[in-house]
PDB file of N, CA and C in Angstrom:
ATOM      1  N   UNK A   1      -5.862  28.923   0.831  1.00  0.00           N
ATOM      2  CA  UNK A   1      -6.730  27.788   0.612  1.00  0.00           C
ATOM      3  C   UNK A   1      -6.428  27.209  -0.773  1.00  0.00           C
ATOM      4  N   UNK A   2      -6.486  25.965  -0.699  1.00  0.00           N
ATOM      5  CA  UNK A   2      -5.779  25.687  -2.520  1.00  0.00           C
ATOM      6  C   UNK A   2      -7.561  24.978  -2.864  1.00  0.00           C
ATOM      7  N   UNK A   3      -7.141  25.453  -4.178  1.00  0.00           N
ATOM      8  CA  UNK A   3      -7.818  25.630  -5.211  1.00  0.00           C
ATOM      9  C   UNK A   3      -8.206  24.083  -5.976  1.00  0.00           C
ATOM     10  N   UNK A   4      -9.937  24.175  -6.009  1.00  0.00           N
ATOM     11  CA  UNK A   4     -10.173  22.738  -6.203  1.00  0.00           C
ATOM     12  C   UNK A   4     -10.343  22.589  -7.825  1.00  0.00           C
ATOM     13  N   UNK A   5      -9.433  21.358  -8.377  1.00  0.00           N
ATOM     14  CA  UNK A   5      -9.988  21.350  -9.756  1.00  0.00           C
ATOM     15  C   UNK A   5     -10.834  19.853  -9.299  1.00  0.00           C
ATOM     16  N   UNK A   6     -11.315  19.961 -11.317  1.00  0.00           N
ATOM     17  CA  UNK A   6     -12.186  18.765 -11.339  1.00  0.00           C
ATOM     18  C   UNK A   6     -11.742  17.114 -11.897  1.00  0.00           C
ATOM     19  N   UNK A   7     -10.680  17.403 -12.100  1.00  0.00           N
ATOM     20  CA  UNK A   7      -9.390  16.422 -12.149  1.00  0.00           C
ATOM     21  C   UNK A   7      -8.120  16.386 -11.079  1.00  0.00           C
ATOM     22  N   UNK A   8      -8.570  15.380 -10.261  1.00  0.00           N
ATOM     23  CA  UNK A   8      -7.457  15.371  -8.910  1.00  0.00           C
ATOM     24  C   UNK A   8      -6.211  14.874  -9.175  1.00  0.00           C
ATOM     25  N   UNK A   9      -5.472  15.148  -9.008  1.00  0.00           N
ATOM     26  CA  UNK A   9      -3.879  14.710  -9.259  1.00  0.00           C
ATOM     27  C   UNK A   9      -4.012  12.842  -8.696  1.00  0.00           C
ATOM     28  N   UNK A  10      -2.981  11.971  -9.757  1.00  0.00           N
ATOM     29  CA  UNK A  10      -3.380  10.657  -9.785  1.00  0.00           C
ATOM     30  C   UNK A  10      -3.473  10.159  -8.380  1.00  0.00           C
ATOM     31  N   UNK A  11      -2.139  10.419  -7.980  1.00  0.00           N
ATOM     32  CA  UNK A  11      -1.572  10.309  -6.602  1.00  0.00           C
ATOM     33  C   UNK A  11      -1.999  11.518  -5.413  1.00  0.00           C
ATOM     34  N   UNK A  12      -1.516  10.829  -3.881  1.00  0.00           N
ATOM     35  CA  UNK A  12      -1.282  11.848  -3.222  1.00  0.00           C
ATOM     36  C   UNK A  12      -0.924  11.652  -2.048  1.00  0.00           C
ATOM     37  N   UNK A  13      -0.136  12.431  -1.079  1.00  0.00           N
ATOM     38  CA  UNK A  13       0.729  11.855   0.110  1.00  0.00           C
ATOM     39  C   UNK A  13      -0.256  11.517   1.375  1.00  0.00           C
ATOM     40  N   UNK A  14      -0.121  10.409   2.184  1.00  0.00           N
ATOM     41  CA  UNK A  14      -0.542  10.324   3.354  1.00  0.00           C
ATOM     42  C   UNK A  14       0.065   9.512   4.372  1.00  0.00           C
ATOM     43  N   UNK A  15       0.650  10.038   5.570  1.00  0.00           N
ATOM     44  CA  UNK A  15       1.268   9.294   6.443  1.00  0.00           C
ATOM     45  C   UNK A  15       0.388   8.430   7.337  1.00  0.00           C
ATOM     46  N   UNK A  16       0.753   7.512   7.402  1.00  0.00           N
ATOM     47  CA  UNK A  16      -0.381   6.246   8.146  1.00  0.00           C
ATOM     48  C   UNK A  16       0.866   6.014   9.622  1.00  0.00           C
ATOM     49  N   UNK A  17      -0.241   5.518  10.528  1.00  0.00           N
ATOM     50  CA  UNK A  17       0.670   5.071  11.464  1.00  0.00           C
ATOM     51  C   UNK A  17       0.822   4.070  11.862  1.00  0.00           C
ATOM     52  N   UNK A  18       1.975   3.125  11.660  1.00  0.00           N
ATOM     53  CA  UNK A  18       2.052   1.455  11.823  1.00  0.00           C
ATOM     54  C   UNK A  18       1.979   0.966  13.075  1.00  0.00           C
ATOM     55  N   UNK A  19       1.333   0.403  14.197  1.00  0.00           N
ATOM     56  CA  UNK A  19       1.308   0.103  15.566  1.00  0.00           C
ATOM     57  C   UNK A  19       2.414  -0.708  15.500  1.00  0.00           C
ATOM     58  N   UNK A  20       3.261  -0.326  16.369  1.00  0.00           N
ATOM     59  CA  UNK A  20       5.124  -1.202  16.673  1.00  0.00           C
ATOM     60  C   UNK A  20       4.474  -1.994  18.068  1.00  0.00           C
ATOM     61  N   UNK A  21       4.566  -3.383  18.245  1.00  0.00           N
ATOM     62  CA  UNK A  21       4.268  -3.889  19.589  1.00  0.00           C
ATOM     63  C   UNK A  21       5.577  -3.212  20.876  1.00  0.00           C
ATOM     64  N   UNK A  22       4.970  -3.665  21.732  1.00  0.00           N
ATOM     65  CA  UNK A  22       5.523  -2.642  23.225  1.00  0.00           C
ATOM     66  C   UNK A  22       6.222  -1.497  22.584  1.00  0.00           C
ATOM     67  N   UNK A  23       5.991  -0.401  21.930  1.00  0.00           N
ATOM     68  CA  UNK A  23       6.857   0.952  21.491  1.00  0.00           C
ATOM     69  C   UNK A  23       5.514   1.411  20.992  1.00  0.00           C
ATOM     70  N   UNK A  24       5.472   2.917  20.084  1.00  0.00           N
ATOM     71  CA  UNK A  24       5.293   4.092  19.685  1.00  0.00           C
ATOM     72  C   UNK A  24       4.630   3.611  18.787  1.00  0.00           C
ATOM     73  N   UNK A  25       3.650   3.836  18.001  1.00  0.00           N
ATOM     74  CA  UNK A  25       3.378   3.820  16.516  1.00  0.00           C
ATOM     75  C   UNK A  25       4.522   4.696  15.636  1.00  0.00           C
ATOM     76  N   UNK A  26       4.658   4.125  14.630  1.00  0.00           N
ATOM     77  CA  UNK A  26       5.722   4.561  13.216  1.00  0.00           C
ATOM     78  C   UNK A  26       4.796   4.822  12.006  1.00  0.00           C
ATOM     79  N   UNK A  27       5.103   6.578  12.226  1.00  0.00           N
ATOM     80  CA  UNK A  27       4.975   7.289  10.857  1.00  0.00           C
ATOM     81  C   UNK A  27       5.098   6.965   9.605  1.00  0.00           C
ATOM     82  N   UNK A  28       4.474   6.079   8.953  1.00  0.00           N
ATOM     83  CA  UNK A  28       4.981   5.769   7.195  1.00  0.00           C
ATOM     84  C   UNK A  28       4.417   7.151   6.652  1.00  0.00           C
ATOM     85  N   UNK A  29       5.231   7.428   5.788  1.00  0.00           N
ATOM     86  CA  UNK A  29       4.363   7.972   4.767  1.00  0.00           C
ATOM     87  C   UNK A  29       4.192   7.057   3.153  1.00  0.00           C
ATOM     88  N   UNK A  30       3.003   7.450   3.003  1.00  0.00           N
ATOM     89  CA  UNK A  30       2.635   6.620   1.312  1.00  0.00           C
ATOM     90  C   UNK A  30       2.239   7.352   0.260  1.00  0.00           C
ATOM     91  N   UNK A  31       2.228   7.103  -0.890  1.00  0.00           N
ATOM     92  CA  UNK A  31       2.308   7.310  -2.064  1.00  0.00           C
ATOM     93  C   UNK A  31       0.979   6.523  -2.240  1.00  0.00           C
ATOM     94  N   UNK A  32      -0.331   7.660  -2.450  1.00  0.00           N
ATOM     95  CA  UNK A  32      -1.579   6.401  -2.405  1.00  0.00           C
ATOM     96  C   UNK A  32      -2.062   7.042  -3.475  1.00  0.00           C
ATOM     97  N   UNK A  33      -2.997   6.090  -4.571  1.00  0.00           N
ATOM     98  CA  UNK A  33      -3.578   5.942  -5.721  1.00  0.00           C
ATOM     99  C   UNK A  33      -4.972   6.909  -5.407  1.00  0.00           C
ATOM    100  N   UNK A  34      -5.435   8.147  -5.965  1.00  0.00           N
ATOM    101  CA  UNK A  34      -6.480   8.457  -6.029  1.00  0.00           C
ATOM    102  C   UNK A  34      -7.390   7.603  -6.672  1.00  0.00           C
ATOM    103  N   UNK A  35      -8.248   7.712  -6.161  1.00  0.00           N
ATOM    104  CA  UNK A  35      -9.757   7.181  -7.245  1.00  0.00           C
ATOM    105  C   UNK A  35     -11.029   8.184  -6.496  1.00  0.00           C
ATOM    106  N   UNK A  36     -11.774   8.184  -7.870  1.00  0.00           N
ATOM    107  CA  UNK A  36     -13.427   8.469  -7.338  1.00  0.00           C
ATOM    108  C   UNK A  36     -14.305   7.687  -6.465  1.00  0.00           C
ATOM    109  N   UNK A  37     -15.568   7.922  -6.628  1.00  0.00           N
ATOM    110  CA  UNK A  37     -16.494   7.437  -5.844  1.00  0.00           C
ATOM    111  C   UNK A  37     -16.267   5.743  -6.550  1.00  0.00           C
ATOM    112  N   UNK A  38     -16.325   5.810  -7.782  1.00  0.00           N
ATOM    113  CA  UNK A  38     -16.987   4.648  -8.149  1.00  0.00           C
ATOM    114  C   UNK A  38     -15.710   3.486  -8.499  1.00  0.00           C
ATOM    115  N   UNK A  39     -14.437   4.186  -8.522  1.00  0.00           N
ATOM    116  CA  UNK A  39     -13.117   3.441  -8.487  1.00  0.00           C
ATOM    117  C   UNK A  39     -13.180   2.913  -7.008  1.00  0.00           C
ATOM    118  N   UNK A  40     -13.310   3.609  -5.589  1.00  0.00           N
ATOM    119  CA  UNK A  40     -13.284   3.319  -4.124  1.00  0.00           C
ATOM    120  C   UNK A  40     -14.329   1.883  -4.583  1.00  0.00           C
ATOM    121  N   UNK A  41     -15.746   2.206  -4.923  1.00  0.00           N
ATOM    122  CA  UNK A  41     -16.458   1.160  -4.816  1.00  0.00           C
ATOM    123  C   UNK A  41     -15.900   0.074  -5.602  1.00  0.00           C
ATOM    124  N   UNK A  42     -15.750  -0.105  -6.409  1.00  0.00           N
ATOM    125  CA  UNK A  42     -14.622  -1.283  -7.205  1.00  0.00           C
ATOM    126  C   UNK A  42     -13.503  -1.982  -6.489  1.00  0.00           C
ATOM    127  N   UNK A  43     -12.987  -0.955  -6.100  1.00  0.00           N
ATOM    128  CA  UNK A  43     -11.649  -1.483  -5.075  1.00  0.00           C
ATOM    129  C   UNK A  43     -12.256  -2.053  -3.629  1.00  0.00           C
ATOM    130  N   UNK A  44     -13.491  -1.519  -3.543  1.00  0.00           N
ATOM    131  CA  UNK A  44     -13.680  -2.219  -1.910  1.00  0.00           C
ATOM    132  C   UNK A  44     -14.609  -3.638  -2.316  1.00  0.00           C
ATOM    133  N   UNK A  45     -15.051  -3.160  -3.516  1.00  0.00           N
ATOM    134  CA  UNK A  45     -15.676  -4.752  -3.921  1.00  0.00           C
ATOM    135  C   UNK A  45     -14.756  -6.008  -4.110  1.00  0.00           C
ATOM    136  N   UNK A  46     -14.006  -5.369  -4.561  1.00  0.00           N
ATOM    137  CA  UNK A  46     -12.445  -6.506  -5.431  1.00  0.00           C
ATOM    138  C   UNK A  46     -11.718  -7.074  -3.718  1.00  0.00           C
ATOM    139  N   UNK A  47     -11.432  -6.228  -3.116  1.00  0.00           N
ATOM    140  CA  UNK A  47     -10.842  -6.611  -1.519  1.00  0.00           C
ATOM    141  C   UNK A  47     -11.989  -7.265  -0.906  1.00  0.00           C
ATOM    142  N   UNK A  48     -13.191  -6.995  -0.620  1.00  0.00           N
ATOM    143  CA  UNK A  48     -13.897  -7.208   0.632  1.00  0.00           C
ATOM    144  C   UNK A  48     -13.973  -8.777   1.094  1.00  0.00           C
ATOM    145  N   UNK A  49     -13.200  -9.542   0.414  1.00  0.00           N
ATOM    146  CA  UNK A  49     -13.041 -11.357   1.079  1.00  0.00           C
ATOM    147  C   UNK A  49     -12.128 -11.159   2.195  1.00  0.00           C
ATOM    148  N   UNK A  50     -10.855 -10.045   1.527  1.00  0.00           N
ATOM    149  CA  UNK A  50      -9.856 -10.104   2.520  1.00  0.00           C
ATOM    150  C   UNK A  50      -9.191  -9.009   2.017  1.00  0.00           C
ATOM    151  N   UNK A  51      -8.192  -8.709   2.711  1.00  0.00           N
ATOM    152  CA  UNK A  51      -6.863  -7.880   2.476  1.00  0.00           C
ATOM    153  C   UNK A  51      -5.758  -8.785   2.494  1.00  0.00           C
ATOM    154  N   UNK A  52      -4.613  -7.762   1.476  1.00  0.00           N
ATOM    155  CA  UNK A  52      -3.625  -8.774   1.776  1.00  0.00           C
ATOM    156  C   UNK A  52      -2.919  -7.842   0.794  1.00  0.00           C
ATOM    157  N   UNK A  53      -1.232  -7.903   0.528  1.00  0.00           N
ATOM    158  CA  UNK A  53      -0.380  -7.556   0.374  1.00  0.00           C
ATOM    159  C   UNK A  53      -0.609  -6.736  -1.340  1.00  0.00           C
ATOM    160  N   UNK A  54      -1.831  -7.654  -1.984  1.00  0.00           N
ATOM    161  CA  UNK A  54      -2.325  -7.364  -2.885  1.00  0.00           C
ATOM    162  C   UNK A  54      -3.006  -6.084  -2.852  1.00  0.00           C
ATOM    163  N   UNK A  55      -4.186  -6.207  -1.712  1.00  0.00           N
ATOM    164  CA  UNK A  55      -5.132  -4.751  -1.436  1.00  0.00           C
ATOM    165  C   UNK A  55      -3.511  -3.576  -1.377  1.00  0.00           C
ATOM    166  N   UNK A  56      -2.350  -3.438  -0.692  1.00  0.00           N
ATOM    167  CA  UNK A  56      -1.388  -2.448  -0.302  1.00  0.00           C
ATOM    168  C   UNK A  56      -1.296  -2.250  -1.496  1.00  0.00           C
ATOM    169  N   UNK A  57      -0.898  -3.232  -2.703  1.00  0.00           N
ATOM    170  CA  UNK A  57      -0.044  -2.836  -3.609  1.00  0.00           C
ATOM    171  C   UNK A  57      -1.113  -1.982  -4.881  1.00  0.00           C
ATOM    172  N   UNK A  58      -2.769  -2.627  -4.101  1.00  0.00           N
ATOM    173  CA  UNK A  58      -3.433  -1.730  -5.633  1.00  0.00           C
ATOM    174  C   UNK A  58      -4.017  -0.444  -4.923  1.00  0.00           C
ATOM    175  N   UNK A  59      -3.541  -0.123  -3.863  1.00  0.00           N
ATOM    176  CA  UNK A  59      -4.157   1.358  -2.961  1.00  0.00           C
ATOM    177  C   UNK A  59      -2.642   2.247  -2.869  1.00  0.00           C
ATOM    178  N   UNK A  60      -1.577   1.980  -3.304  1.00  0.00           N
ATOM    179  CA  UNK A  60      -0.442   2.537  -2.923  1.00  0.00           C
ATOM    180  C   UNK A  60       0.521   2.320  -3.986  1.00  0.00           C
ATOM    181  N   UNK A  61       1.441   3.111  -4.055  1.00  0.00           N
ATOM    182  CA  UNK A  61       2.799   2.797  -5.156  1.00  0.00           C
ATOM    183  C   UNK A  61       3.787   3.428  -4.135  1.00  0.00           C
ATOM    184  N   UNK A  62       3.573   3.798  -3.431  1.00  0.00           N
ATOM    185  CA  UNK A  62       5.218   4.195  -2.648  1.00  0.00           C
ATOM    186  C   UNK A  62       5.423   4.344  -1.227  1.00  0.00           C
ATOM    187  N   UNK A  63       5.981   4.466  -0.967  1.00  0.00           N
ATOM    188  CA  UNK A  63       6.511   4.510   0.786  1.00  0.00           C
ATOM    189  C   UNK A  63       7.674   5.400   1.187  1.00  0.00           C
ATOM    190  N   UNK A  64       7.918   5.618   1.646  1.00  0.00           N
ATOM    191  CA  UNK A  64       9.172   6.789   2.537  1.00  0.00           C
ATOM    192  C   UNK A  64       9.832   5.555   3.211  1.00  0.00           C
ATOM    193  N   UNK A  65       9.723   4.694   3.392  1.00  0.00           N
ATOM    194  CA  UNK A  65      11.012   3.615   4.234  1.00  0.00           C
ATOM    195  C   UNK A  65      12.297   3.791   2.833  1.00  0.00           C
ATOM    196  N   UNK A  66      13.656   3.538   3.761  1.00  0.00           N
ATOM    197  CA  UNK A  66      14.628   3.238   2.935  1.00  0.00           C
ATOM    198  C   UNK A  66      14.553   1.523   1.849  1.00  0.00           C
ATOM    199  N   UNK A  67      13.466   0.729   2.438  1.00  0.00           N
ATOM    200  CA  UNK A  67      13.573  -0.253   1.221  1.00  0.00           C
ATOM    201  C   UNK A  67      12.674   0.270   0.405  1.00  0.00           C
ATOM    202  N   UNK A  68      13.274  -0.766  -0.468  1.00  0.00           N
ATOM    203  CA  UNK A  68      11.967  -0.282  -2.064  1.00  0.00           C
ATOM    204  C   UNK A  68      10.607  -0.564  -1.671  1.00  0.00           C
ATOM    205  N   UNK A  69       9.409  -0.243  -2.557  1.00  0.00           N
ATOM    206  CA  UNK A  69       8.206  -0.564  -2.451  1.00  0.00           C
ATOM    207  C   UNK A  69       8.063  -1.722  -3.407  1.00  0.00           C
ATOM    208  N   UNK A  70       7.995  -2.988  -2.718  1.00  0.00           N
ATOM    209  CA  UNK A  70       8.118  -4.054  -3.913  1.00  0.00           C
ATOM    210  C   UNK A  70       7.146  -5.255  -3.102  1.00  0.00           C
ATOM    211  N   UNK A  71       6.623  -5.980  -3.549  1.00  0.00           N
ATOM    212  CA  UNK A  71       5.528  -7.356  -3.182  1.00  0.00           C
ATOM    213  C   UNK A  71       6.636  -7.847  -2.024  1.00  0.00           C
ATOM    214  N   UNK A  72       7.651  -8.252  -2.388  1.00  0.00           N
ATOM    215  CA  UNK A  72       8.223  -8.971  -0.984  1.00  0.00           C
ATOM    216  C   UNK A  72       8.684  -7.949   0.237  1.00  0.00           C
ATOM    217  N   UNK A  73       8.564  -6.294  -0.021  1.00  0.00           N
ATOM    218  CA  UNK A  73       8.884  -6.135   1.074  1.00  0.00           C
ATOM    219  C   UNK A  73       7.640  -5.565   2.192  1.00  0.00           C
ATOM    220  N   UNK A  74       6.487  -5.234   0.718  1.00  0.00           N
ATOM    221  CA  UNK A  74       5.169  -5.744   2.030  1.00  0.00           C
ATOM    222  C   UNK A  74       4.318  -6.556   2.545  1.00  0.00           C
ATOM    223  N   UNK A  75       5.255  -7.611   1.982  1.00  0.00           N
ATOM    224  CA  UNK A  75       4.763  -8.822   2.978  1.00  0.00           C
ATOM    225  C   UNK A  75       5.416  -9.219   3.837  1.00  0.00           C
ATOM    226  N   UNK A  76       7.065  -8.478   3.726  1.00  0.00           N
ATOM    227  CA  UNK A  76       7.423  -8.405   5.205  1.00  0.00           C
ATOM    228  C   UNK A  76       7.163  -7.343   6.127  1.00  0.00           C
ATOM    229  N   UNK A  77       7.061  -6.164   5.614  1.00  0.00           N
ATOM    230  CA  UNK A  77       6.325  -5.054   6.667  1.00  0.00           C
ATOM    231  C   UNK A  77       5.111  -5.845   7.253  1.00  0.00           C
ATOM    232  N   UNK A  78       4.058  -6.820   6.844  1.00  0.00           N
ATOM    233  CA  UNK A  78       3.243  -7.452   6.818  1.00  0.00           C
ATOM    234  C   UNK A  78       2.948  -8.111   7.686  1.00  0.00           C
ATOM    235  N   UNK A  79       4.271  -9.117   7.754  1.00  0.00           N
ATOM    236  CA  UNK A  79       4.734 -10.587   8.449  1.00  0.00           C
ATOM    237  C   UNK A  79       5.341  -9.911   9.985  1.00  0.00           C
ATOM    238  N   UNK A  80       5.820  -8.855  10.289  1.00  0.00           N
ATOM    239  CA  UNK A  80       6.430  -8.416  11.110  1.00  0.00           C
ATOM    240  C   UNK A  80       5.639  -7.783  12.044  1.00  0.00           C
ATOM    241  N   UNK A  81       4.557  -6.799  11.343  1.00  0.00           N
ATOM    242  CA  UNK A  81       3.792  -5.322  11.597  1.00  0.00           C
ATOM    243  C   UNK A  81       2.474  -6.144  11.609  1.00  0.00           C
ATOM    244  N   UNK A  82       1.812  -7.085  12.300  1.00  0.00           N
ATOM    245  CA  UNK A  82       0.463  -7.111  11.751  1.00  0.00           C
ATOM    246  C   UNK A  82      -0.558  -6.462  11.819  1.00  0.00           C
ATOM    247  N   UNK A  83      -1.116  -5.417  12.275  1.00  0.00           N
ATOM    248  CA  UNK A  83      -1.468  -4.907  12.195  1.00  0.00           C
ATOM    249  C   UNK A  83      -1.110  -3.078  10.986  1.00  0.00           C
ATOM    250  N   UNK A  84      -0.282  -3.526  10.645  1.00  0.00           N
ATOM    251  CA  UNK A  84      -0.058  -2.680   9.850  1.00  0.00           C
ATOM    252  C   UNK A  84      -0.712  -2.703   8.406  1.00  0.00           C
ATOM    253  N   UNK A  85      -1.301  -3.686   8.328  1.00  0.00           N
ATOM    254  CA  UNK A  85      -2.329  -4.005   7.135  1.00  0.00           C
ATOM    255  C   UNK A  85      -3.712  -3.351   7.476  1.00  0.00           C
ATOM    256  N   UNK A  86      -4.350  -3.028   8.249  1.00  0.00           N
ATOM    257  CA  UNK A  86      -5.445  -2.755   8.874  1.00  0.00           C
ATOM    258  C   UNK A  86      -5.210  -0.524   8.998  1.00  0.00           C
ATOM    259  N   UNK A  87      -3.958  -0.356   9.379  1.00  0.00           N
ATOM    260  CA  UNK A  87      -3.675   0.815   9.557  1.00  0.00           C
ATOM    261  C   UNK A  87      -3.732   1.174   7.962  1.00  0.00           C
ATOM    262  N   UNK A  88      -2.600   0.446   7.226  1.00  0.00           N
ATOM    263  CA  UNK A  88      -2.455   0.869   5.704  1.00  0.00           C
ATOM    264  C   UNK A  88      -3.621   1.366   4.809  1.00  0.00           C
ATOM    265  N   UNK A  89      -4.574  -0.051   4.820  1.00  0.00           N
ATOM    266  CA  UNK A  89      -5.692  -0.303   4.342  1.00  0.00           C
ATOM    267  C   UNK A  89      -6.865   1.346   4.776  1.00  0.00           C
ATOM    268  N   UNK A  90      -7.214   1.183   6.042  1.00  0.00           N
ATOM    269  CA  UNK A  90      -7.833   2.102   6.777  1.00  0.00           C
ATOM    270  C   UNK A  90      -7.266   3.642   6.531  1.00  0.00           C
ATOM    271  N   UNK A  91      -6.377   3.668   6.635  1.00  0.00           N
ATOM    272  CA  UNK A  91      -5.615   5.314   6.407  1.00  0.00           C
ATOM    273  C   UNK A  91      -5.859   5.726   5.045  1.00  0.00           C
ATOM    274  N   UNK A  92      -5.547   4.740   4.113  1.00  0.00           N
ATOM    275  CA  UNK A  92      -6.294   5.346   2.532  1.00  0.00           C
ATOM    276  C   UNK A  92      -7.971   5.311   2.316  1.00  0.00           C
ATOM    277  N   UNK A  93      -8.501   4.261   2.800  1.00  0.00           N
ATOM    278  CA  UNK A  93      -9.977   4.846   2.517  1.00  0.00           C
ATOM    279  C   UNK A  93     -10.403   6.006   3.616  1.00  0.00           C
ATOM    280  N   UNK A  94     -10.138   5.697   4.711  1.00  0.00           N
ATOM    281  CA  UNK A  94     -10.378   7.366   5.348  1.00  0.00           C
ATOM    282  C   UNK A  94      -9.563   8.806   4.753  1.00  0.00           C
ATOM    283  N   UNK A  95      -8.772   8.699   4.453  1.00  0.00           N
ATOM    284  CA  UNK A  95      -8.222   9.582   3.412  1.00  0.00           C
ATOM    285  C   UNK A  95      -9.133  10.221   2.128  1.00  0.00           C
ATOM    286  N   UNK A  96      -9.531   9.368   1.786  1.00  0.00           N
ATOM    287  CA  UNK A  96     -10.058   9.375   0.270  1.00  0.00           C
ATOM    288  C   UNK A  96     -11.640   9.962   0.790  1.00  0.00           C
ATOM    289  N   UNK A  97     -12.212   8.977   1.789  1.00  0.00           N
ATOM    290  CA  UNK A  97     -13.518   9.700   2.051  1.00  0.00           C
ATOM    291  C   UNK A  97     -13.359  10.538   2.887  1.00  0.00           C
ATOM    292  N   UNK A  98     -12.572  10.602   3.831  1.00  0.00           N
ATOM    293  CA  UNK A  98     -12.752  12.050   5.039  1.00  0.00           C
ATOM    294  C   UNK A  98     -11.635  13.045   5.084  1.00  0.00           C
ATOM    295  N   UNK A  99     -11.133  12.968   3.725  1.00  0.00           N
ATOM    296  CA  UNK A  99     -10.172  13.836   3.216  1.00  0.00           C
ATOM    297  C   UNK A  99     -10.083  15.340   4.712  1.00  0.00           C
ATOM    298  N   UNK A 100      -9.026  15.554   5.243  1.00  0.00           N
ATOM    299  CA  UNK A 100      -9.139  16.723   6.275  1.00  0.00           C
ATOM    300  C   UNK A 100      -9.455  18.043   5.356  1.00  0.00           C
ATOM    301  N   UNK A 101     -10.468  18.580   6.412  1.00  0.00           N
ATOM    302  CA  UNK A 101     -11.544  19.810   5.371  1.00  0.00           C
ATOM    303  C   UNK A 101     -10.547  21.384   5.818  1.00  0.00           C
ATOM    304  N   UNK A 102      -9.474  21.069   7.484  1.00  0.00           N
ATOM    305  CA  UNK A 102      -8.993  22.165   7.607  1.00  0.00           C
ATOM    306  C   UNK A 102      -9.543  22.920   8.244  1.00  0.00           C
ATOM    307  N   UNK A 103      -9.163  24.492   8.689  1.00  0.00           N
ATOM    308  CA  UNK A 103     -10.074  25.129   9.595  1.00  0.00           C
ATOM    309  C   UNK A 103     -11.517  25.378   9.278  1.00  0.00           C
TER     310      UNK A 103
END
């Protein structure tokens, strides 16, 4: 069982799954920004008009795809995947609040 401190590491890994139209959902994995209670509430205040390529880039710094993690290439994961904004978005705040507790 690992061991809880009271300072969480900044980062931390979570694979989200991108809905591919007629095919499979695709495994990303991300590089997502910890925050507390009261950073989540900030960040969902600052988003809640909308999401957008902006919300990815201040909930995340990295990705497992072979392109870089850069503004133009998630707004083409974006432009391509639409629903992949909704998965992205959703997979880090359920992460953060329903963190898996394990057996």
């Amino acid at each position: 069982m690992a061991k809880l401190t009271l300072k969480p590491d900044a980062t931390f890994r979570h694979t989200v799954y991108i809905p591919v139209p007629g095919g499979e959902p695709a495994a990303v994995e991300f590089v997502f920004k910890q925050r507390g209670r009261k950073a989540m509430a900030a960040f969902t205040e600052k988003h809640k008009e909308a999401w957008t390529a902006d919300t990815v880039l201040d909930c995340a710094e990295g990705w497992d795809l072979a392109e870089s993690f850069t503004r133009e290439n998630i707004e083409l994961l974006l432009e391509n995947y639409p629903q992949a904004l909704f998965a992205v978005v959703d997979g880090y705040i359920d992460e953060v609040f329903n963190a898996r507790q394990g057996n």
